[in-house]
Protein backbone atom coordinates (compact mmCIF):
# COMPACT_ATOMS: atom_id res chain seq x y z
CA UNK A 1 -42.42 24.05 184.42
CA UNK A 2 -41.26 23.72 188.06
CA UNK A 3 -38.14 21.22 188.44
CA UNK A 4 -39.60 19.48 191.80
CA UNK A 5 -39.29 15.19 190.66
CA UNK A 6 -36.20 13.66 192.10
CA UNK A 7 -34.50 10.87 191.10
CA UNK A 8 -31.97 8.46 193.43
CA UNK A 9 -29.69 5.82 192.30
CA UNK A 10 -26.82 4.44 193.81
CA UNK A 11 -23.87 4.16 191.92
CA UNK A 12 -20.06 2.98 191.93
CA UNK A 13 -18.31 5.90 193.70
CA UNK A 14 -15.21 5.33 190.95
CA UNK A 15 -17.58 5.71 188.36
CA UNK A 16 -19.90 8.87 189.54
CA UNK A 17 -16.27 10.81 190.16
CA UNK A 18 -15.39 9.78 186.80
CA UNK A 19 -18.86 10.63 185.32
CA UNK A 20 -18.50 14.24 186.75
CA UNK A 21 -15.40 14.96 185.68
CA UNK A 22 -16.55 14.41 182.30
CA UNK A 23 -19.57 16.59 182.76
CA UNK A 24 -17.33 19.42 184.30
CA UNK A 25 -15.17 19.12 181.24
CA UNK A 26 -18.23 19.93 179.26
CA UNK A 27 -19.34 22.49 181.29
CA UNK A 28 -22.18 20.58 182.86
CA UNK A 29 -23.48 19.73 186.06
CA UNK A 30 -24.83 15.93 186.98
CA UNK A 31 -28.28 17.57 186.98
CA UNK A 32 -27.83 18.67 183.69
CA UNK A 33 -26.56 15.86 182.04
CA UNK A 34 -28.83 13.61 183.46
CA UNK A 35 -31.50 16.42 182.12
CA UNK A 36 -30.39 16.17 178.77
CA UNK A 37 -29.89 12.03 178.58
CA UNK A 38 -33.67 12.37 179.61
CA UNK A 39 -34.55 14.49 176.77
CA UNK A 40 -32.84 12.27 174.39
CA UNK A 41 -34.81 8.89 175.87
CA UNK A 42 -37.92 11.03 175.50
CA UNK A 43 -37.02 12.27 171.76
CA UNK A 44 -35.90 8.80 170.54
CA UNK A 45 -38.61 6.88 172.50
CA UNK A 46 -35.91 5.06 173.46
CA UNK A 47 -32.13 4.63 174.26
CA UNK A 48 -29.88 7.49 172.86
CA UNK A 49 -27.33 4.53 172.10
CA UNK A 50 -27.15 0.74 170.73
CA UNK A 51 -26.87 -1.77 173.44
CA UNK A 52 -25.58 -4.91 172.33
CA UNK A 53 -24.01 -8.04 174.20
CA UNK A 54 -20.80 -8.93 171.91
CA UNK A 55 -20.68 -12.52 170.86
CA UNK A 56 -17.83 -15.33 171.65
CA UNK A 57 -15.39 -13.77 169.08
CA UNK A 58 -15.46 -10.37 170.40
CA UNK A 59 -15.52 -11.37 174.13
CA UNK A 60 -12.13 -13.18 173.94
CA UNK A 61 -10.87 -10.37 171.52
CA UNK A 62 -11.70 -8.28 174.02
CA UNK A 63 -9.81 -10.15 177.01
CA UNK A 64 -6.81 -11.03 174.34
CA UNK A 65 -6.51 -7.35 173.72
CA UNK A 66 -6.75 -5.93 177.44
CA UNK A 67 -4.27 -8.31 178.29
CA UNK A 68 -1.94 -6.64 175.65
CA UNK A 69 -1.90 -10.24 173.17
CA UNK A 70 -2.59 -10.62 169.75
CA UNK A 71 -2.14 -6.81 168.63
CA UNK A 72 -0.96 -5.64 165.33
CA UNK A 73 1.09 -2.59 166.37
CA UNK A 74 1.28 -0.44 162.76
CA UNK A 75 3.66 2.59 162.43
CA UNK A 76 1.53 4.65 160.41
CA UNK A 77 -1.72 4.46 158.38
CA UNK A 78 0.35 3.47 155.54
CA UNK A 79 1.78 0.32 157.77
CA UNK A 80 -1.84 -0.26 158.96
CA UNK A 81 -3.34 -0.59 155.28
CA UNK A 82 -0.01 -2.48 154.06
CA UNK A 83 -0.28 -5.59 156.86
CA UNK A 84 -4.43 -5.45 156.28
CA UNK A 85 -3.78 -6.29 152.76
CA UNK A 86 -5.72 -2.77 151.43
């Protein structure tokens, strides 16, 4: 089948260099990948991924945590499992 549809979206410039540098990594181009998330939207009928909008809790986890407050720093699995109580 002849590859002649197009597709144009504008995008964060940050994020598109970002994007492609993941698909070089892999070997890909931004053709390609976008090729392939495609096929999995026409596979699944849907999303290849959950999309979810976290509630209260995990919002102000979130914000707590990129701010560098409230974490547990453990020095080993063995730490981790200890101060969870496992």
């Amino acid at each position: 089948m002849s590859k002649s549809a197009m597709i144009r979206a504008r995008i964060e410039p940050d994020l598109k260099q970002h994007a492609e540098e993941v698909f070089q990594r892999l070997g890909m181009t931004a053709t390609q990948a976008i090729t392939v998330f495609y096929k999995q939207v026409e596979m699944r009928n849907g999303l290849p991924f959950q999309l979810s909008i976290p509630n209260e809790e995990t919002i102000k986890t979130l914000i707590a945590t990129d701010a560098g407050d409230e974490l547990v720093v453990c020095k080993d699995a063995e730490d981790m499992f200890k101060k969870l109580g496992i």
